[in-house]
Protein backbone atom coordinates (compact mmCIF):
# COMPACT_ATOMS: atom_id res chain seq x y z
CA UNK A 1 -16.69 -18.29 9.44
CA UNK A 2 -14.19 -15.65 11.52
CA UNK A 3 -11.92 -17.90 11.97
CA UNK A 4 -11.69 -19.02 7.44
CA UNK A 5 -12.37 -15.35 6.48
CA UNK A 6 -8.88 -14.31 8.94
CA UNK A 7 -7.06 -17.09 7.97
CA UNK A 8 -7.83 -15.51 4.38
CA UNK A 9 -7.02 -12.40 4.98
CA UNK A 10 -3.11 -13.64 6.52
CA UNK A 11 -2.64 -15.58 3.58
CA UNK A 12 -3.85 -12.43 0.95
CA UNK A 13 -1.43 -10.16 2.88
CA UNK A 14 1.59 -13.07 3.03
CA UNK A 15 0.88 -13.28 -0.61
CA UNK A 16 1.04 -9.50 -1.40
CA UNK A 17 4.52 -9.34 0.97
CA UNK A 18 6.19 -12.59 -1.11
CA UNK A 19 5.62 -10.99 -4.33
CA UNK A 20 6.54 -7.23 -3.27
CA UNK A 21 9.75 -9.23 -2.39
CA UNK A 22 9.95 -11.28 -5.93
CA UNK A 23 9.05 -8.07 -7.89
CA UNK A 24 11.92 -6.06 -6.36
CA UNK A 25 14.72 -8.93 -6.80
CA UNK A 26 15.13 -10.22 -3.44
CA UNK A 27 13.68 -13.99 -4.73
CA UNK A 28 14.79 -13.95 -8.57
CA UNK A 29 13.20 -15.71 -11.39
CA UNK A 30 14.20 -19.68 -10.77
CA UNK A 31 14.53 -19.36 -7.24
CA UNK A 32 12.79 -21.67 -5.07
CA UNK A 33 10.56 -20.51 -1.88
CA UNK A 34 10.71 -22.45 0.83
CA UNK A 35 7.89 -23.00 3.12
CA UNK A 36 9.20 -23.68 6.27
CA UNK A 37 11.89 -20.44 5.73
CA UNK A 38 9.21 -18.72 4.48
CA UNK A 39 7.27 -18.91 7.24
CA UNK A 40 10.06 -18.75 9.95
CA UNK A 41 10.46 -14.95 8.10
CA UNK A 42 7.00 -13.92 7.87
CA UNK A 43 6.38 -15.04 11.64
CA UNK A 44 3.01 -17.55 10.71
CA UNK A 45 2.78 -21.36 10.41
CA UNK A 46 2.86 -22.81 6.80
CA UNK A 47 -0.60 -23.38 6.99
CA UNK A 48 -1.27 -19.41 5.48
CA UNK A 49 2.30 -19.90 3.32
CA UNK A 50 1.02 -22.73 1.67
CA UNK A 51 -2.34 -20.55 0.39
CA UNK A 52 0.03 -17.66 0.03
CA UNK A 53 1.94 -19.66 -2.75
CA UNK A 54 -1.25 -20.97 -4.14
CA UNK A 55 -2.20 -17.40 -4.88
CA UNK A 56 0.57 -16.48 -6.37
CA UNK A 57 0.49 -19.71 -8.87
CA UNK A 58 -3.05 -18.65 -9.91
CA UNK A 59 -1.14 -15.00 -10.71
CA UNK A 60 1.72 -16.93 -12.64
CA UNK A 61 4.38 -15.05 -10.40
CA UNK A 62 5.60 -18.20 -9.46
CA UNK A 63 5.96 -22.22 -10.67
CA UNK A 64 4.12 -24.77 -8.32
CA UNK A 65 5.57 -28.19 -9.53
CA UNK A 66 5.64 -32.05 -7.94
CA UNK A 67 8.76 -32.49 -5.63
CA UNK A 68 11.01 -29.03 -6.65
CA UNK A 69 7.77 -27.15 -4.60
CA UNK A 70 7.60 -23.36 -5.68
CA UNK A 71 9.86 -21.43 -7.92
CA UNK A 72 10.02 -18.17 -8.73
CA UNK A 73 8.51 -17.54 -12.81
CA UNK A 74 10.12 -15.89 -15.30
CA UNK A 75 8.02 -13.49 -17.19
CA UNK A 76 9.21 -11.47 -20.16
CA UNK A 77 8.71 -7.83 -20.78
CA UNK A 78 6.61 -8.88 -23.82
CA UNK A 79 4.17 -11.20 -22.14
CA UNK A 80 3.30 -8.35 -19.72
CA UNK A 81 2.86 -6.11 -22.44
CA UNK A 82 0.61 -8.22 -24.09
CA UNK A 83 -1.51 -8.89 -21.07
CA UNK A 84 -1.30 -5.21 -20.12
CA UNK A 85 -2.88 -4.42 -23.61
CA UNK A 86 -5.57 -7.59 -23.15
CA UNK A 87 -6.63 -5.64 -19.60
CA UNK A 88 -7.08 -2.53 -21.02
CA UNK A 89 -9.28 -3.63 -23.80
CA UNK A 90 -11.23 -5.30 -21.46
CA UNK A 91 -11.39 -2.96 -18.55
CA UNK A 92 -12.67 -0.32 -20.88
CA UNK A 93 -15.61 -2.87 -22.21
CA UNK A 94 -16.24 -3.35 -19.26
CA UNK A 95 -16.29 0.89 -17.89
CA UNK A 96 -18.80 1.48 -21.17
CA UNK A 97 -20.96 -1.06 -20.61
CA UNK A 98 -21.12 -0.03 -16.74
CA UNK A 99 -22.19 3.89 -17.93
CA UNK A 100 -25.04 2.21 -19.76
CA UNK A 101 -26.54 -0.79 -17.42
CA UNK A 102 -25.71 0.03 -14.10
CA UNK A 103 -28.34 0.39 -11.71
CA UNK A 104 -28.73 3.66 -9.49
CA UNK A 105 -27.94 1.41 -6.66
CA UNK A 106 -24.18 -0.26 -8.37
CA UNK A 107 -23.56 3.88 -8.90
CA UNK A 108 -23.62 4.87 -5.78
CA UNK A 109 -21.42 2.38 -4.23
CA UNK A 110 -19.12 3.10 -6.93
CA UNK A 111 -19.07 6.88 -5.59
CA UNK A 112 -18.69 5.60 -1.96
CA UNK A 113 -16.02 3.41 -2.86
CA UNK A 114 -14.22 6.74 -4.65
CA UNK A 115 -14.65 8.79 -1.94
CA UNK A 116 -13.13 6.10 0.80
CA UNK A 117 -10.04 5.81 -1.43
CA UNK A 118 -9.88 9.76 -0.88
CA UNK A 119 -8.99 8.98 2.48
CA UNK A 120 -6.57 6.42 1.77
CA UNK A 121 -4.84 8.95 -0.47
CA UNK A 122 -4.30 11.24 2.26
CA UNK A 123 -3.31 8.43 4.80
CA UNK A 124 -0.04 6.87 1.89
CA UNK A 125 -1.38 3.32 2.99
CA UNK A 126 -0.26 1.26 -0.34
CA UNK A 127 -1.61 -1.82 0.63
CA UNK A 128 -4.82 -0.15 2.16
CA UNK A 129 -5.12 1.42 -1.25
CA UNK A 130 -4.64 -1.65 -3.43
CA UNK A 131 -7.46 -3.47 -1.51
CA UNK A 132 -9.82 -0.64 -2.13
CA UNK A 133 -8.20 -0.47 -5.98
CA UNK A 134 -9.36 -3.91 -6.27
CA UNK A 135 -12.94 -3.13 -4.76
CA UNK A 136 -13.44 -0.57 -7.04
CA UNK A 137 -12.54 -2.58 -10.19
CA UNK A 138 -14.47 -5.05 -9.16
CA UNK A 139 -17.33 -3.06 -8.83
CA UNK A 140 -16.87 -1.92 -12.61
CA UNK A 141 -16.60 -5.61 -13.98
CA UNK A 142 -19.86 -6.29 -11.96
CA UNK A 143 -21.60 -2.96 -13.22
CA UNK A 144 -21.06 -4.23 -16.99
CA UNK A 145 -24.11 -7.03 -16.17
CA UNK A 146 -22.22 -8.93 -19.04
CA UNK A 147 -21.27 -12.42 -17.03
CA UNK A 148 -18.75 -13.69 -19.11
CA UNK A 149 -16.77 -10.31 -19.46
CA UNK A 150 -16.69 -9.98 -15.63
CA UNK A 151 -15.46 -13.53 -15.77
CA UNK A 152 -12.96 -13.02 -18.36
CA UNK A 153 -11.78 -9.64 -16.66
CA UNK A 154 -11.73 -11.06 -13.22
CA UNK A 155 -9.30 -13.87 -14.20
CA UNK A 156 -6.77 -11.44 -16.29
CA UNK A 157 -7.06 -9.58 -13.23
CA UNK A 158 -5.71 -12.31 -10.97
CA UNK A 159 -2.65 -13.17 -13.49
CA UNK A 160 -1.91 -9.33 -13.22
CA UNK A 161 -2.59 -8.80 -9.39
CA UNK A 162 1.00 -8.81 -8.39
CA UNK A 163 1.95 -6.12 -10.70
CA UNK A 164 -0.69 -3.93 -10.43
CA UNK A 165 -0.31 -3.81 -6.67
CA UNK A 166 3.59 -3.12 -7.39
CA UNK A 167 2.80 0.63 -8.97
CA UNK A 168 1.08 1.77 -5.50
CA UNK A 169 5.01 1.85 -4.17
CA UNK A 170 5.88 4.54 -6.73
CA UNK A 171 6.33 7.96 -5.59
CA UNK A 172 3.02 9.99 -6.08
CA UNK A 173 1.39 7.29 -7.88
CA UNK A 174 -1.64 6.98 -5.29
CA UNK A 175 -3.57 10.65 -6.03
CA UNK A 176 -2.87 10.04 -9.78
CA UNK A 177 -4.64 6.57 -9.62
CA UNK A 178 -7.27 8.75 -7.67
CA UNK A 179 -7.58 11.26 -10.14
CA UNK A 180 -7.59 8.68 -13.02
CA UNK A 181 -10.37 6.81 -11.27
CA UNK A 182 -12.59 10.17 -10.89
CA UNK A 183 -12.63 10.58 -14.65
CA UNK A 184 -14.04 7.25 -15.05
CA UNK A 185 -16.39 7.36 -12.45
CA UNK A 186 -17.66 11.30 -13.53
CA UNK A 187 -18.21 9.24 -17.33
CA UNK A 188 -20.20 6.28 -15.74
CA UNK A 189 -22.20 8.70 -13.44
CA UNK A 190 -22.66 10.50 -16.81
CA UNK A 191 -24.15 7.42 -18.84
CA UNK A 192 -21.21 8.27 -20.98
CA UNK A 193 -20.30 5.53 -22.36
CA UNK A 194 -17.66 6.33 -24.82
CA UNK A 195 -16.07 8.81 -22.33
CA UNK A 196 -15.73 5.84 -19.77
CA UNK A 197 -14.21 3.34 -22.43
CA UNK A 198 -11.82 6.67 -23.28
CA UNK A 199 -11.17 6.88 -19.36
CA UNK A 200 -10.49 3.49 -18.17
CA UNK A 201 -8.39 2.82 -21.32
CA UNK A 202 -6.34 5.37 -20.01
CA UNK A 203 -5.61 4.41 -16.51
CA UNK A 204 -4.62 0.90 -17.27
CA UNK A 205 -2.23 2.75 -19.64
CA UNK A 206 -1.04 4.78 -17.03
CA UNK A 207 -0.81 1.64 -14.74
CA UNK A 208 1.18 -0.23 -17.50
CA UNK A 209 3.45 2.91 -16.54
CA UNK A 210 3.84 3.42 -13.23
CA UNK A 211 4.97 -0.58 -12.86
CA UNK A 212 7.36 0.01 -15.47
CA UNK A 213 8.80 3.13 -13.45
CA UNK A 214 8.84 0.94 -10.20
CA UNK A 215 10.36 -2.14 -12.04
CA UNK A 216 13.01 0.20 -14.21
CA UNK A 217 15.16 -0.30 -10.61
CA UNK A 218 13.98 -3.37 -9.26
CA UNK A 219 14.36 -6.06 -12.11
CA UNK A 220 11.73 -8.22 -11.48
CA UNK A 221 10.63 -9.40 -14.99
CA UNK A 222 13.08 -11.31 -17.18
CA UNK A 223 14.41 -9.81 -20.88
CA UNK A 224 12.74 -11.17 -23.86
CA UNK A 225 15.25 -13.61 -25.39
């Protein structure tokens, strides 16, 4: 079980460096990843590449298809947008319904969880900080105790991943996420659930944001033809 949960782990942090490196331009939309190179860079076998690229098909950052292997996708600026607006929605369902049905117990992990991503402001770790972002979220979705929202949620959530973990490498982003997070959390520890809808809607706004001030140099989406 060690052994399956590491080998996870490698390919969740291969996946996170591959598209840090496809959202900043170094692989551009239609270019094709090798394994074996891939690997050889990365310094792991292609076992942990091969999951890596998996990943990132179930994201739609990149094209898995029969004997061409993996290419790099091209998304527009108005498909994001779209599925930036489609988060939002449901992220905030999901925040309201959390200030109403969550148990005593789901609230005060949701507080722990806060206050360990305190620390990781203070420490700058991005990728530290996007694990815990994801926890957190998580944690909302769950709260909601409406099964096919979290289901719904979770799987936007995946298609997004990439470029939600991309806005932790802007300047200063990592308190403001913090402090964005704290108003939703003060709502749902409030059983206020139109202040937590109001909240989360918000910070995915704000998230929309800060990945379109980290892309506005890197280029990593394609222009809407």
């Amino acid at each position: 079980m060690k052994t399956t949960t590491t080998n996870q782990t490698r390919a969740e942090r291969l996946a996170g460096q591959i598209s840090n490196a496809i959202l900043t331009g170094e692989f551009p939309p239609g270019a094709r990843l090798d394994e074996q190179q891939l690997a050889g860079r990365f310094g792991v076998s292609r076992t942990p590449v091969r999951e890596a690229l998996r990943q990132l098909a179930t994201s739609g950052l990149i094209d898995l298809r029969p004997r061409r292997g993996a290419l790099v996708a091209a998304v527009t600026q108005d498909e994001l947008q779209t599925m930036f607006a489609a988060m939002a929605e449901m992220e905030a369902a999901c925040a309201r319904l959390s200030a109403m049905h969550m148990t005593p117990a789901e609230r005060q992990q949701l507080q722990q969880l806060q206050d360990t991503m305190a620390s990781l402001v203070k420490t700058g770790d991005p990728d530290a900080y996007a694990d815990a972002n994801q926890a957190f979220h998580l944690a909302i979705y769950t709260g909601s105790h409406n099964t096919m929202l979290n289901e719904f949620t979770s799987r936007l959530r995946t298609r997004l991943s990439p470029f939600r973990r991309a806005q932790f490498r802007t300047d200063g982003r990592l308190p403001r996420s913090w402090e964005e997070h704290q108003a939703v959390v003060d709502a749902i520890l409030a059983e206020d659930a139109p202040g937590a809808h109001a909240a989360m809607l918000r910070h995915v706004g704000r998230v929309e944001d800060a990945f379109d001030q980290f892309s506005s140099s890197a280029r990593p989406v394609a222009s809407a033809r």
